[in-house]
N, C-alpha and C. Protein backbone atom coordinates (compact mmCIF):
# COMPACT_ATOMS: atom_id res chain seq x y z
N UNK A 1 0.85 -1.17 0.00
CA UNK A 1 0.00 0.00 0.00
C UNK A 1 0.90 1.23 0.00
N UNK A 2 0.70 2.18 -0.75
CA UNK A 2 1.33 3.12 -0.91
C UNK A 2 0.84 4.39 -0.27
N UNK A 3 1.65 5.29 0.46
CA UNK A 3 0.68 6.43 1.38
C UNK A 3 0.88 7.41 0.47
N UNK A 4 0.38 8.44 1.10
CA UNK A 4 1.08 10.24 0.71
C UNK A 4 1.45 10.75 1.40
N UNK A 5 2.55 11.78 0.84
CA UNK A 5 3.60 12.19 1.56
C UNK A 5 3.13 13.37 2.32
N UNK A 6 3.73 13.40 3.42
CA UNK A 6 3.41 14.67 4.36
C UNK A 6 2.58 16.26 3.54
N UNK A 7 3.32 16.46 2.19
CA UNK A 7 2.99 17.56 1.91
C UNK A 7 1.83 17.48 0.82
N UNK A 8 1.38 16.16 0.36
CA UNK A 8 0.86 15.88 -0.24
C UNK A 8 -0.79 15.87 0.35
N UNK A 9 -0.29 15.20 1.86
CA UNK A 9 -1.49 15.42 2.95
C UNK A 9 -2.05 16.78 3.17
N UNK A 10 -0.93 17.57 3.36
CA UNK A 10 -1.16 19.30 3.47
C UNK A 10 -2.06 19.80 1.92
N UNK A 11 -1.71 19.62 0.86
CA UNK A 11 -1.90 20.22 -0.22
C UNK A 11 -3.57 19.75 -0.10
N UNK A 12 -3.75 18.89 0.67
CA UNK A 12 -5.34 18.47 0.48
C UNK A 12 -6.20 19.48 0.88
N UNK A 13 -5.78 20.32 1.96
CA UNK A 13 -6.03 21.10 2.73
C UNK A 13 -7.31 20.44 3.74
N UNK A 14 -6.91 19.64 4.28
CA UNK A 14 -7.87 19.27 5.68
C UNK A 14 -8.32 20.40 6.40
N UNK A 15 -8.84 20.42 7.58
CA UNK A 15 -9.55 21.54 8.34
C UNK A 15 -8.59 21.16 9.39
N UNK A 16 -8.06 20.00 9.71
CA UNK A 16 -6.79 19.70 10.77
C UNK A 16 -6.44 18.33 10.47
N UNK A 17 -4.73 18.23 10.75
CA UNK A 17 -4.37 17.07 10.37
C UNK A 17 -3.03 16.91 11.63
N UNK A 18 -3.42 16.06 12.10
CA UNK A 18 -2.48 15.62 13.31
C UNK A 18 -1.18 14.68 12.15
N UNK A 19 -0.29 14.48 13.77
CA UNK A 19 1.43 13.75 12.81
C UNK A 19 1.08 12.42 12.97
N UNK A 20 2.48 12.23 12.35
CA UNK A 20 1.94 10.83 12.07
C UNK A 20 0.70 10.07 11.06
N UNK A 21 0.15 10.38 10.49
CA UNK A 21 -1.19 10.29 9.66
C UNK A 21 -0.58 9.47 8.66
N UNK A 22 -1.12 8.39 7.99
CA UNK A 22 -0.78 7.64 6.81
C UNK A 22 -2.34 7.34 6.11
N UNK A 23 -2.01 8.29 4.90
CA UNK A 23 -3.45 8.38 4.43
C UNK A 23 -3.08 7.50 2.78
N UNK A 24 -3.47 6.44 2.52
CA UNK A 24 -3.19 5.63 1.14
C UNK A 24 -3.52 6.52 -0.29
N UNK A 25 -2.68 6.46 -0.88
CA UNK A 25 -2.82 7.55 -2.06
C UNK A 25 -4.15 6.93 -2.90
N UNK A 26 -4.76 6.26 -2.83
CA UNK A 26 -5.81 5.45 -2.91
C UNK A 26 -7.32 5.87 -2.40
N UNK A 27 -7.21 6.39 -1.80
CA UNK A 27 -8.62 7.20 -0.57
C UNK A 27 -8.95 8.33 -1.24
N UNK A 28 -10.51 8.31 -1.51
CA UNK A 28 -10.99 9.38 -2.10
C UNK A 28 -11.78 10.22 -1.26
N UNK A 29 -11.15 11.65 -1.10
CA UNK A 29 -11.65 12.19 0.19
C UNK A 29 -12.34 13.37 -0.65
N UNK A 30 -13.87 13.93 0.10
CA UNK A 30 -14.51 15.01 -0.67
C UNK A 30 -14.71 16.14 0.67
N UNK A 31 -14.99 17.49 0.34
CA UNK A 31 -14.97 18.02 1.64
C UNK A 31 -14.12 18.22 2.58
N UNK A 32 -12.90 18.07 1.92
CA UNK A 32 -11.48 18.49 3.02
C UNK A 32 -11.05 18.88 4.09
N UNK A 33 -12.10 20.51 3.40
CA UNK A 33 -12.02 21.37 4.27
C UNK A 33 -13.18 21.68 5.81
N UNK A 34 -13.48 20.24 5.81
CA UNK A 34 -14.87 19.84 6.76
C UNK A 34 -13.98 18.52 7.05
N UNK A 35 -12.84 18.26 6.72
CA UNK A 35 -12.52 16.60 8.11
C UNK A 35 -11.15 16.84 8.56
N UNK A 36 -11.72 16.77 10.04
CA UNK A 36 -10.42 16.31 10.98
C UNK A 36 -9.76 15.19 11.25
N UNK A 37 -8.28 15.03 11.14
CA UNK A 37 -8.13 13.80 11.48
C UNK A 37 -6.74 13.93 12.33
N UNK A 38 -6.75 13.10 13.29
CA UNK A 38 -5.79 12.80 14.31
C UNK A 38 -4.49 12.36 14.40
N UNK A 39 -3.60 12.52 15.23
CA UNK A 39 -2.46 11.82 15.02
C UNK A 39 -2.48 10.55 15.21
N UNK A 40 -1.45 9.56 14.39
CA UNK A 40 -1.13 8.20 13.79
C UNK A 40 -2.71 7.48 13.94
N UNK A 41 -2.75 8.05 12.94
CA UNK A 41 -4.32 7.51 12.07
C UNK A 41 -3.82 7.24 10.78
N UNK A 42 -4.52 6.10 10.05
CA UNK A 42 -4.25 5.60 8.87
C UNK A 42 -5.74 5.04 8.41
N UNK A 43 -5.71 5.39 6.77
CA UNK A 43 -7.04 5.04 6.27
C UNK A 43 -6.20 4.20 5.21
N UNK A 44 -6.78 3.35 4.88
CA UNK A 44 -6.50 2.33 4.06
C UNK A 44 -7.11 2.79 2.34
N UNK A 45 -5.98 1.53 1.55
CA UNK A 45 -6.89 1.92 0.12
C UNK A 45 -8.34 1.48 0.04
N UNK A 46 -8.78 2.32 -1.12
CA UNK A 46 -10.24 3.07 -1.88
C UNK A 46 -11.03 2.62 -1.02
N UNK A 47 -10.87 3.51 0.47
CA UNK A 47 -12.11 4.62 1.25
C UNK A 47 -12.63 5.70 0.40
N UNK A 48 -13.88 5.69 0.66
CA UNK A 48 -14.54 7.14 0.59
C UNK A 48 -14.54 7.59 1.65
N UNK A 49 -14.04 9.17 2.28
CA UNK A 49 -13.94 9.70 2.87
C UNK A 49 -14.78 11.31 2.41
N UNK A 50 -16.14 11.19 2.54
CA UNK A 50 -16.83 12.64 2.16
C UNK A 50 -17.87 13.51 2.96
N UNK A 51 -17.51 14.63 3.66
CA UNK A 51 -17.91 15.31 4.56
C UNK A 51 -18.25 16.76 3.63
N UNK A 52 -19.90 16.41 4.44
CA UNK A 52 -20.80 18.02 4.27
C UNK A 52 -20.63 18.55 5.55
N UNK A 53 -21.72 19.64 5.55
CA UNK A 53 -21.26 20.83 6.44
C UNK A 53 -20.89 20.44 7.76
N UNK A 54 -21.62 19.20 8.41
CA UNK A 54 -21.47 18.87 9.75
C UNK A 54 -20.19 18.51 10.16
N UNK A 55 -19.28 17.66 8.82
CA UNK A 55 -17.98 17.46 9.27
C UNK A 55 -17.42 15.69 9.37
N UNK A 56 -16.50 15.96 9.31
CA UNK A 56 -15.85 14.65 9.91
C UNK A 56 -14.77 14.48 10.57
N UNK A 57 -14.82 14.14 11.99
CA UNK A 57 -13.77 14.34 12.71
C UNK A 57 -13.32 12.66 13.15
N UNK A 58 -11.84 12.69 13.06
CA UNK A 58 -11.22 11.20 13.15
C UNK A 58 -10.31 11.29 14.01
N UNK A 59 -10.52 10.91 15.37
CA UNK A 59 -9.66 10.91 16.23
C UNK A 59 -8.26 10.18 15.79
N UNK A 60 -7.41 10.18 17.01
CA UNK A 60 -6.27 9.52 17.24
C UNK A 60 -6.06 8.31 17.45
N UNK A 61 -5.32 7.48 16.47
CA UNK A 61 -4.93 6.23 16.61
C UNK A 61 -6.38 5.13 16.07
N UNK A 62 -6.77 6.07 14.94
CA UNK A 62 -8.05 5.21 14.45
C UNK A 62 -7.44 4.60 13.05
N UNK A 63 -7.56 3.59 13.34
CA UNK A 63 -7.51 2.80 11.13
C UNK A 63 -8.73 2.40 11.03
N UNK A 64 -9.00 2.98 9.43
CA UNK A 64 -10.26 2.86 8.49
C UNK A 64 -9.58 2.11 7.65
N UNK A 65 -10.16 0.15 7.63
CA UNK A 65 -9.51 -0.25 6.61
C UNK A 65 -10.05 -0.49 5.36
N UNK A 66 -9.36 -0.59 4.25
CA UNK A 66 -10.15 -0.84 3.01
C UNK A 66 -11.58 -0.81 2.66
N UNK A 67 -11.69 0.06 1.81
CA UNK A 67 -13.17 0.09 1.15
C UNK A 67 -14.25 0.42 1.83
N UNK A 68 -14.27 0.96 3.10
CA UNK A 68 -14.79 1.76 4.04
C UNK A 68 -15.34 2.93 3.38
N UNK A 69 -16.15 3.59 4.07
CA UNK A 69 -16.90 4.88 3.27
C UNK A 69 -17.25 5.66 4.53
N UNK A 70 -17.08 6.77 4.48
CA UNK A 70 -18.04 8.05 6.00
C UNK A 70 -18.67 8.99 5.06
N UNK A 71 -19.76 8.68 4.61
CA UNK A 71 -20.82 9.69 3.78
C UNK A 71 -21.76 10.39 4.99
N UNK A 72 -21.69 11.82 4.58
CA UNK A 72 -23.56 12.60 4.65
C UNK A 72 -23.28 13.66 5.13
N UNK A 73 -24.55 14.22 5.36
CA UNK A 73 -24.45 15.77 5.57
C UNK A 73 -23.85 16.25 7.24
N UNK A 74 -24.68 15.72 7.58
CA UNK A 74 -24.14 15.68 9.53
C UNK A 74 -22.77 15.40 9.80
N UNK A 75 -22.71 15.40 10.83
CA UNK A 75 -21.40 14.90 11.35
C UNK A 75 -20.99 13.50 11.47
N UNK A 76 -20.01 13.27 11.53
CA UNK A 76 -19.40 12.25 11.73
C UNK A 76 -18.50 12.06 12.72
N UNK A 77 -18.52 11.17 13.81
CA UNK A 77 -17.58 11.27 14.65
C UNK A 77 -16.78 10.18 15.29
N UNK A 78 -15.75 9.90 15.20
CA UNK A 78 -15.08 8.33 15.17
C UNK A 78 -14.18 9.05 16.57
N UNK A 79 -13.93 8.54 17.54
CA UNK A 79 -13.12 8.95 18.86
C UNK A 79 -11.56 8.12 18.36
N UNK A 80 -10.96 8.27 19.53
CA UNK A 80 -9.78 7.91 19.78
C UNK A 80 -9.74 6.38 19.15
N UNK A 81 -9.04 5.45 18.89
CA UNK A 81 -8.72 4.03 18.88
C UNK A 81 -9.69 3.53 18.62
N UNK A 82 -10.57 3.97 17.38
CA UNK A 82 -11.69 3.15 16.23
C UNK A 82 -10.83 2.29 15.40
N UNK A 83 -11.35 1.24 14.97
CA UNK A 83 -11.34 0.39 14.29
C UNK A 83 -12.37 0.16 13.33
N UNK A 84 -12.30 0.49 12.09
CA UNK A 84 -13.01 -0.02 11.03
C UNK A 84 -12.45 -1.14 10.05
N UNK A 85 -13.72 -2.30 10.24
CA UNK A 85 -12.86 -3.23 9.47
C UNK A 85 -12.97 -2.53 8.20
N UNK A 86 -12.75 -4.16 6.91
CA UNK A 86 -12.92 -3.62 5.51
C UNK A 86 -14.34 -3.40 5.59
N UNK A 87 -14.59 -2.41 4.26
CA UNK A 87 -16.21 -2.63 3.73
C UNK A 87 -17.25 -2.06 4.88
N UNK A 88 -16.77 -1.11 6.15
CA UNK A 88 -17.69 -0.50 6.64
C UNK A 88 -18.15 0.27 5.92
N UNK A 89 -19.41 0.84 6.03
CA UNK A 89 -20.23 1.85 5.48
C UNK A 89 -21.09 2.90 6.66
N UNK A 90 -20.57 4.08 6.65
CA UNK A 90 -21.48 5.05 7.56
C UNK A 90 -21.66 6.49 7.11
N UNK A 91 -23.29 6.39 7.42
CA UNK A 91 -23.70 7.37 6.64
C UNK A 91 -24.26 7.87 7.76
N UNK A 92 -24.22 9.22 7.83
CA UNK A 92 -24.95 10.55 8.22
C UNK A 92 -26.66 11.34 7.45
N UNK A 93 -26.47 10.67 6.67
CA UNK A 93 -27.87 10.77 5.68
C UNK A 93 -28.41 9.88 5.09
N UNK A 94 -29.92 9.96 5.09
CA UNK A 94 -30.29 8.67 4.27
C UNK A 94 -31.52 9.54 3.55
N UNK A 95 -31.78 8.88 2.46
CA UNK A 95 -32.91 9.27 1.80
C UNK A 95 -34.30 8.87 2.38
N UNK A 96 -35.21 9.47 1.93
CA UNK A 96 -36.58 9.30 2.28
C UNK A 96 -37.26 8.12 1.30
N UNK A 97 -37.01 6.75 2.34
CA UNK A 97 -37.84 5.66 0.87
C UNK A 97 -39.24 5.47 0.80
N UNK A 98 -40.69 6.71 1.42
CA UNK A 98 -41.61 5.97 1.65
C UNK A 98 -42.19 6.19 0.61
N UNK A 99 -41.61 6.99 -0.78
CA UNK A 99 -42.36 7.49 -2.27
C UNK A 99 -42.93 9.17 -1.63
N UNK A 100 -42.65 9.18 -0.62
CA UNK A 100 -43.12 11.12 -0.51
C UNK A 100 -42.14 11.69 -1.02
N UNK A 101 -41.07 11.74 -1.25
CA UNK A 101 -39.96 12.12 -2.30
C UNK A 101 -39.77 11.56 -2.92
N UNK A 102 -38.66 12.25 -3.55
CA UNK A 102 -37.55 11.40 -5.29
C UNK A 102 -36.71 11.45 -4.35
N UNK A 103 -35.80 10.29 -4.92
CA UNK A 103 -34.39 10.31 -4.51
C UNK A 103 -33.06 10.24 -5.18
N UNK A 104 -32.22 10.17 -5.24
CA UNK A 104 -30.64 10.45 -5.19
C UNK A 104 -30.17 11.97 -5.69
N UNK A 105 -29.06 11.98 -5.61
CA UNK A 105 -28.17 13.43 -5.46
C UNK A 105 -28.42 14.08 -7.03
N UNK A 106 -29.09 13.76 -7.86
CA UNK A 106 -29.57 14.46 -9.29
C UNK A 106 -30.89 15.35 -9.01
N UNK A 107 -31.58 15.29 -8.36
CA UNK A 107 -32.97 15.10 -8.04
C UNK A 107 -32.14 16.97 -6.96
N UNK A 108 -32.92 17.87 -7.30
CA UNK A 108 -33.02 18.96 -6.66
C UNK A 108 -33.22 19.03 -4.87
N UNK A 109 -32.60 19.32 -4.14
CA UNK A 109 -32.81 19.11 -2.33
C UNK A 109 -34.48 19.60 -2.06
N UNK A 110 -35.33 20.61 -3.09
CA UNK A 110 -36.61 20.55 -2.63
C UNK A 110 -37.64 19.80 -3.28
N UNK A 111 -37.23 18.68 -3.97
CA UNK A 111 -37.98 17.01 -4.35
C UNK A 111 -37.72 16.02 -3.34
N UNK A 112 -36.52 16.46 -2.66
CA UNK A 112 -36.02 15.22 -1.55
C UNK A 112 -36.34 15.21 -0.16
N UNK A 113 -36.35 14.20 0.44
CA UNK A 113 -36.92 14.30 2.11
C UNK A 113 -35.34 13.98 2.74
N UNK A 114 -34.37 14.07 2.15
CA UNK A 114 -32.98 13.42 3.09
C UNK A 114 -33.07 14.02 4.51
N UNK A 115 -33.10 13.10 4.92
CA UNK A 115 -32.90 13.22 6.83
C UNK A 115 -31.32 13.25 7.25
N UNK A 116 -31.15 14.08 8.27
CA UNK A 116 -29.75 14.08 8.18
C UNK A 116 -29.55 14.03 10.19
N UNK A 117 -28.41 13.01 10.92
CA UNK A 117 -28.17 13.43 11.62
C UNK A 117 -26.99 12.58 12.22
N UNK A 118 -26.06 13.43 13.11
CA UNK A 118 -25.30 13.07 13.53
C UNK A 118 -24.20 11.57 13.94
N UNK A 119 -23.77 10.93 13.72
CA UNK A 119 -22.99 9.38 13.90
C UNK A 119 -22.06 9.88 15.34
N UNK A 120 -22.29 8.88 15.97
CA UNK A 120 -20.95 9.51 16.84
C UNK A 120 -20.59 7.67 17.14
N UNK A 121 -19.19 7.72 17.31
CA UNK A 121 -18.62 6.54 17.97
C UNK A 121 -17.69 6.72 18.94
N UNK A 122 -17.78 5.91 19.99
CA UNK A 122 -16.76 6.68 21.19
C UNK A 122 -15.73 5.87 21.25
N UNK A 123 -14.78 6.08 22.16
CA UNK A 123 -13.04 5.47 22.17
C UNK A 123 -13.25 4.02 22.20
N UNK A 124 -12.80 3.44 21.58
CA UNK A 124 -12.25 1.84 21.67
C UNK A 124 -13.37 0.79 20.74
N UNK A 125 -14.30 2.07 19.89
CA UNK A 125 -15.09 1.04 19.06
C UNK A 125 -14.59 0.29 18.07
N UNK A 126 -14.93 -1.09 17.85
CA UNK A 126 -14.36 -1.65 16.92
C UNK A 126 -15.74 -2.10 15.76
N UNK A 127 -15.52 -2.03 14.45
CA UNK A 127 -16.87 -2.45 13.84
C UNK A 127 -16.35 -3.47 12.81
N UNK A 128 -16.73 -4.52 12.54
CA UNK A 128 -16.20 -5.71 11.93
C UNK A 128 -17.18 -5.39 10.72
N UNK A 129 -16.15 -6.39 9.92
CA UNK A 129 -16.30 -6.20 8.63
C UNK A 129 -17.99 -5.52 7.33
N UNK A 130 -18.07 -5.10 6.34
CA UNK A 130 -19.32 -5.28 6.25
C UNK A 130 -20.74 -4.93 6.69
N UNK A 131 -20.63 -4.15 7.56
CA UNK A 131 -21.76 -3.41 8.78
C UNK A 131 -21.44 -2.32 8.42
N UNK A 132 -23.28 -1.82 8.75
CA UNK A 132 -23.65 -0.63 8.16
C UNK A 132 -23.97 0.30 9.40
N UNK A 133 -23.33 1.88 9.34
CA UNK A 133 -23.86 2.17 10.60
C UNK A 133 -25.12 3.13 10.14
N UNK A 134 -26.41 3.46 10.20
CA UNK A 134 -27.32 4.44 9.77
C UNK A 134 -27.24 5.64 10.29
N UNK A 135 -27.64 6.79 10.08
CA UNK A 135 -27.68 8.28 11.06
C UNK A 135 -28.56 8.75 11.96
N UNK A 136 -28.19 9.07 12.87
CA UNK A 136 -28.55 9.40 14.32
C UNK A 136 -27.78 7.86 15.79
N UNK A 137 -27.07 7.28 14.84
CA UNK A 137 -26.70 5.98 15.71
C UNK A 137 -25.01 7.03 17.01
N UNK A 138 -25.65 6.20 17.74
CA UNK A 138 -24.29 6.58 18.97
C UNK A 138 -23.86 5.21 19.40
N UNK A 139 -23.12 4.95 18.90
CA UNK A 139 -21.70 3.60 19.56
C UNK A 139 -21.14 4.18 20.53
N UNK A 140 -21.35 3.73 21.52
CA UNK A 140 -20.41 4.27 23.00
C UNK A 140 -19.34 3.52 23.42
N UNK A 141 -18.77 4.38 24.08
CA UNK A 141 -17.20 4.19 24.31
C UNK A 141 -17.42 2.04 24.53
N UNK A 142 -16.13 1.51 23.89
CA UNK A 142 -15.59 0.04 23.93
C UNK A 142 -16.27 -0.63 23.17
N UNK A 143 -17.61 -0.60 22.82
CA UNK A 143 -19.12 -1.43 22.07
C UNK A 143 -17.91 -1.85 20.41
N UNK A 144 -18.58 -2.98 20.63
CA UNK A 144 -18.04 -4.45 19.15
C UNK A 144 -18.92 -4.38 18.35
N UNK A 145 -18.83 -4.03 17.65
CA UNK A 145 -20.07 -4.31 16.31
C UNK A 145 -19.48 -5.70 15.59
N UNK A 146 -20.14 -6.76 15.67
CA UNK A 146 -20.04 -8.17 14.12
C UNK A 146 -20.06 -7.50 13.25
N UNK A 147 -19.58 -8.43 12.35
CA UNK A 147 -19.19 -8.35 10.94
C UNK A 147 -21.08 -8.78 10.53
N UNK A 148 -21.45 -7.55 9.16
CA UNK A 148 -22.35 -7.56 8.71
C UNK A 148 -23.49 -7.44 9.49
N UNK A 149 -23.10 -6.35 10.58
CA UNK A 149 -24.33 -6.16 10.86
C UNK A 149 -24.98 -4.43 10.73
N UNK A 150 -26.26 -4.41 10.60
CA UNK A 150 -27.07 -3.20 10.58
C UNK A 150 -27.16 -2.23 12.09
N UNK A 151 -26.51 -1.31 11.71
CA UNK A 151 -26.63 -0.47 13.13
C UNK A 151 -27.70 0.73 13.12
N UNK A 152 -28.83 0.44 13.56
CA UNK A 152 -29.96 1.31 13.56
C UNK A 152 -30.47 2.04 14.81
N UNK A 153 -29.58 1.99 15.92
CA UNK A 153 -30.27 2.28 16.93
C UNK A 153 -28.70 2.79 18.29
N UNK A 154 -28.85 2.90 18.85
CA UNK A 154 -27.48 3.01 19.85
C UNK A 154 -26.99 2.35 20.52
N UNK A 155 -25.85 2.10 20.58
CA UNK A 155 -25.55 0.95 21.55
C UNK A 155 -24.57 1.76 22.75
N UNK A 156 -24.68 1.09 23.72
CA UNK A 156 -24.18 1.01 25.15
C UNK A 156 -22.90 0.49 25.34
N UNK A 157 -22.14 1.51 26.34
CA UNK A 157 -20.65 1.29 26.28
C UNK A 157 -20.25 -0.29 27.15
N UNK A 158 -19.25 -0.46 26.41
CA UNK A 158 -19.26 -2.15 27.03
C UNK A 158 -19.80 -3.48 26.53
N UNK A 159 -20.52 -2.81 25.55
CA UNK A 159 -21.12 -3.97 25.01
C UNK A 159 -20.96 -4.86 23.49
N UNK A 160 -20.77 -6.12 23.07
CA UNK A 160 -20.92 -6.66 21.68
C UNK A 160 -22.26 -7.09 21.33
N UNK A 161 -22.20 -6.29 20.02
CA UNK A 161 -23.67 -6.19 19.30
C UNK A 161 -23.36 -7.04 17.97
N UNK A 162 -24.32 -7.11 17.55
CA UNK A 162 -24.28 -8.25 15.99
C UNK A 162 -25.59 -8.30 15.46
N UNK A 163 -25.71 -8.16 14.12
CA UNK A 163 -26.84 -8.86 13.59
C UNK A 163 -27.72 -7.89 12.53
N UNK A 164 -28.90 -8.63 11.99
CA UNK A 164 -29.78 -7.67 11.20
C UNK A 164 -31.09 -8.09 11.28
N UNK A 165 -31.73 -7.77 12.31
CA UNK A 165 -31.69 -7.12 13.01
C UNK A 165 -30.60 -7.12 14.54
N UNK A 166 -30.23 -5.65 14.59
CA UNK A 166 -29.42 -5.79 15.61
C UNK A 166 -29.09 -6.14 17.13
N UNK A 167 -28.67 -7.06 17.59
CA UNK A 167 -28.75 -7.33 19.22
C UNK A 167 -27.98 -7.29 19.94
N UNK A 168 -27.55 -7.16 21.17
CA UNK A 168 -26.90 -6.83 22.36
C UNK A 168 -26.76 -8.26 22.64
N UNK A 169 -24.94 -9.13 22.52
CA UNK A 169 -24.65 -10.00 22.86
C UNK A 169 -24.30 -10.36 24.10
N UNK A 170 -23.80 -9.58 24.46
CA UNK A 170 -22.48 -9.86 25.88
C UNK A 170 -22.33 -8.46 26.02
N UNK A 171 -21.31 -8.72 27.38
CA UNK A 171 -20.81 -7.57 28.04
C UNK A 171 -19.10 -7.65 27.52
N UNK A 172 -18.87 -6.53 27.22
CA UNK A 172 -17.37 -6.43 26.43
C UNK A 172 -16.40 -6.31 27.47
N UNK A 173 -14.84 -6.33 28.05
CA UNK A 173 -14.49 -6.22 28.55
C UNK A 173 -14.20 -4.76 28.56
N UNK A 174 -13.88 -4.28 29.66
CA UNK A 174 -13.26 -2.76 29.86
C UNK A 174 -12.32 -2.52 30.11
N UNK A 175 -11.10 -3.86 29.91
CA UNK A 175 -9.19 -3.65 29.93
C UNK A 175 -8.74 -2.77 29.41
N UNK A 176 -9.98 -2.24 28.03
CA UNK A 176 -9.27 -1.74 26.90
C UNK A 176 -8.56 -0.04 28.02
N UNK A 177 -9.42 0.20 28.79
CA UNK A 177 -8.92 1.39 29.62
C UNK A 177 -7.52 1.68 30.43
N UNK A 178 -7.80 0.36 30.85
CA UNK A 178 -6.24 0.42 31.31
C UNK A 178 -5.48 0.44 30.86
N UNK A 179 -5.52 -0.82 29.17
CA UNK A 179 -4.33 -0.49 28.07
C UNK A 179 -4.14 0.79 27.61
N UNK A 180 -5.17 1.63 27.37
CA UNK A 180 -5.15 3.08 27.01
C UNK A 180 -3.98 3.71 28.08
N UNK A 181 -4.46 3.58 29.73
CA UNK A 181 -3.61 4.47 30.18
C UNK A 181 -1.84 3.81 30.13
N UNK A 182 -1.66 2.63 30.19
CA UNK A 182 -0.28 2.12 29.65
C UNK A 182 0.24 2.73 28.75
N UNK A 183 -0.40 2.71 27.74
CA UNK A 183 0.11 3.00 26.34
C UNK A 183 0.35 4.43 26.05
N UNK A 184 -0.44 4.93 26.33
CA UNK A 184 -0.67 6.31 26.26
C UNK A 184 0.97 6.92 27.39
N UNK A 185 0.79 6.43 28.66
CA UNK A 185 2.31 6.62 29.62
C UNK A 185 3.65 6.29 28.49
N UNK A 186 3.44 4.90 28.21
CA UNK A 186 4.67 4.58 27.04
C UNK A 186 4.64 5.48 25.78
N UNK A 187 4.00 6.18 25.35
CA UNK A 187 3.85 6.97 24.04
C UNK A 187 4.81 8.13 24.40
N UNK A 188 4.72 8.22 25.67
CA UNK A 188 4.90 10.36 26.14
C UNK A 188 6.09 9.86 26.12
N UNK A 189 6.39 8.69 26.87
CA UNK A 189 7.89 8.51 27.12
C UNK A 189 8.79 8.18 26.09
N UNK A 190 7.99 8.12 24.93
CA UNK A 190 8.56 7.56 23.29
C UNK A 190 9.25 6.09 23.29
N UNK A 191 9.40 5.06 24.07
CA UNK A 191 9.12 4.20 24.40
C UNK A 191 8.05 3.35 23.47
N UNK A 192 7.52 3.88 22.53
CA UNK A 192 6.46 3.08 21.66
C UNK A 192 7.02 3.79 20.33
């Protein structure tokens, strides 16, 4: 996989770009000047990466791997130490399917009903392969998403979810906190 080079990252003109960043010359990013992204964060090849007015902000120490997408108008919000497998998909907008509008992006914004709202995911989410997250969803801090599943609703910190329809498996462990504060001690000390 091939990245881009520091200045190549700059020339994109992000709205902020932390060090360390390895962005694959491969990633098609829209809205530049609407996404943040964090230090030693890496997005993998052909992501879509496209932010409207609300934004997209990508914490620290998150990889988006392959073929991943962060579409819509709202925000987007991935915390510290996300994990996206391949082939996630999250959208901030969805169209209106009940026939009271037209839909897709040809179609004028006053034919369309697009609903738009916020994604947020908190520190230590991981989302396996294939799973879709919808808009207005909140993943809270540690929560597992399975591979191929539909995220329509919010999930609760601590917890592994799966499925389509989606369910609350287990209780996740909460080590991941303590590894945070380890790691995070070994980072300052450059030690990592």
């Amino acid at each position: 996989m091939a990245f881009l080079t520091d200045d190549q990252i700059v020339s994109l003109g992000f709205k902020s770009i932390g060090n360390n960043v390895s962005l694959s010359d491969k990633v098609s990013f829209h809205g530049c000047e609407n996404i943040e992204i964090g230090s030693n964060t890496r997005i993998d090849d052909f992501c879509v990466i496209s932010a409207g007015k609300g934004g997209i902000y990508i914490g620290k120490n998150v990889h988006i791997a392959t073929h991943s997408i962060l579409i819509g108008k709202a925000q987007i919000f991935l915390s510290d130490y996300c994990n996206l497998s391949s082939r996630v998909a999250i959208y901030s907008s969805s169209d209106d399917f009940s026939g009271n509008h037209m839909t897709n992006p040809t179609i004028p914004e006053k034919f369309t009903g697009v609903k738009s709202s916020k994604v947020l995911l908190g520190k230590h989410v991981i989302v396996g392969t294939g799973s879709t997250i919808l808009p207005g969803c909140e993943i809270l801090e540690g929560v597992a998403i399975g591979s191929m599943s539909l995220v329509n609703q919010n999930c609760d910190e601590f917890w592994i979810y799966a499925g389509n329809p989606l369910r609350k498996i287990r209780e996740r462990s909460n080590n991941l906190k303590k590894l945070e504060i380890e790691f995070e001690s070994l980072h300052k000390k450059n030690e990592i």
